[in-house]
Protein backbone atom coordinates (compact mmCIF):
# COMPACT_ATOMS: atom_id res chain seq x y z
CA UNK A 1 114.08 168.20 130.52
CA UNK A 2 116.27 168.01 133.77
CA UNK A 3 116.01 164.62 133.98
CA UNK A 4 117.52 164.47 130.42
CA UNK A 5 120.04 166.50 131.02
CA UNK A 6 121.31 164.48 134.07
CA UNK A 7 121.06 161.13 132.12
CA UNK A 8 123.05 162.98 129.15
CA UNK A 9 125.48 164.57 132.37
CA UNK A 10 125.56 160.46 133.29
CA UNK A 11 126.15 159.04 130.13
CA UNK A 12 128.96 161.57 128.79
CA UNK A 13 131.54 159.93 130.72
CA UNK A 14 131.93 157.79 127.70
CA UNK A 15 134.24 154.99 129.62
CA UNK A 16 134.38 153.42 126.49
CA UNK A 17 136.14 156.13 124.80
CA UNK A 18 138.60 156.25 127.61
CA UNK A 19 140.33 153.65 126.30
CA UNK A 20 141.36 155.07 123.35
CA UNK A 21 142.03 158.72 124.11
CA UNK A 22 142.96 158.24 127.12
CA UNK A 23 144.38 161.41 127.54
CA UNK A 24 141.33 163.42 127.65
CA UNK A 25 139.59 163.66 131.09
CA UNK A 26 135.80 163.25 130.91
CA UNK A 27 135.23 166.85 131.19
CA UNK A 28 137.02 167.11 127.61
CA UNK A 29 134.99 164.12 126.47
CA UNK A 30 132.06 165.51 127.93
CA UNK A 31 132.85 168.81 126.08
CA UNK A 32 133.76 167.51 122.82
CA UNK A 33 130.54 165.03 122.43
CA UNK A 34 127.84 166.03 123.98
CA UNK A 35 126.05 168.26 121.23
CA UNK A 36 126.83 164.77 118.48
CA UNK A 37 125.51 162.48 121.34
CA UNK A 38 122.26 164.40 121.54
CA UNK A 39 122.14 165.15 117.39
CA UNK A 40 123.09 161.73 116.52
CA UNK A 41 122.49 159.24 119.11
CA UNK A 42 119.52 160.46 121.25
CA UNK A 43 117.68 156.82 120.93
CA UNK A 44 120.31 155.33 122.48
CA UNK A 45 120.64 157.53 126.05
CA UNK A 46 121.14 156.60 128.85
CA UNK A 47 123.34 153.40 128.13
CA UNK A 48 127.19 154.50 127.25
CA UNK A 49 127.81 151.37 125.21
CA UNK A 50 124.86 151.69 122.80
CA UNK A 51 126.13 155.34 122.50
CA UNK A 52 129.49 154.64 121.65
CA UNK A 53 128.57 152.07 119.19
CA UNK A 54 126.34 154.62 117.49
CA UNK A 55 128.87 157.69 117.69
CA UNK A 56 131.41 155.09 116.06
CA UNK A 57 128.36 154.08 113.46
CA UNK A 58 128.61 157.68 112.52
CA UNK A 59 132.11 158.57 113.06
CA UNK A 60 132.05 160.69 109.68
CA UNK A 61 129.58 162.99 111.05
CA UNK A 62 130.80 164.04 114.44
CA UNK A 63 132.18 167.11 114.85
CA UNK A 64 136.41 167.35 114.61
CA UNK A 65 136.28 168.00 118.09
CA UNK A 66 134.60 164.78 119.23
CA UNK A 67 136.17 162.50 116.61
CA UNK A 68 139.62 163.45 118.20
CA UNK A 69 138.10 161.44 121.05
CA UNK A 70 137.88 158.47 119.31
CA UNK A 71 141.34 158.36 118.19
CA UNK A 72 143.98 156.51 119.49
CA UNK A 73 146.15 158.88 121.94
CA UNK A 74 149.61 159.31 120.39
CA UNK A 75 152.17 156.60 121.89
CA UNK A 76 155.66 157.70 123.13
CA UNK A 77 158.30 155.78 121.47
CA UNK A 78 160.66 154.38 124.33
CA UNK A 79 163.18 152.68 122.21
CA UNK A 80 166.38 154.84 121.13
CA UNK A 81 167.35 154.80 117.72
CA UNK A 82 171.11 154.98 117.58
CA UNK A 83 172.92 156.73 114.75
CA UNK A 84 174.53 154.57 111.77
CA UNK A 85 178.06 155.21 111.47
């Protein structure tokens, strides 16, 4: 069971997810999809890509939590509107 637990500890970095909520630290990501990656995806741990692939397979049954992860982080708009006269 330990060993499980430190291939799950391994795998949660989810780099893949990184680059799409890339404002969550892997601690959140961690957090957020641990419990789906062990529900949903257990086949496919240890390797992160197999897991992401599944966890987006099944995107409709993650928890809210975790499916935040998967969502593009919000971008900043730089350009400045200026008012119509």
């Amino acid at each position: 069971m330990t060993r499980y637990l430190m291939l799950l500890a391994c795998l949660t970095g989810f780099t893949a997810l990184s680059g799409t909520a890339s404002a969550a630290t892997r601690d959140e990501q961690k957090q957020a999809c641990q419990g789906d990656a062990i529900r949903l995806c257990t086949f496919a741990i240890p390797n992160e890509a197999k897991i992401t692939a599944c966890m987006r397979k099944k995107m409709d049954q993650l928890s809210p939590k975790c499916r935040a992860m998967f969502e593009p982080a919000p971008q900043k708009n730089t350009a400045t509107t200026k008012p119509k006269n």
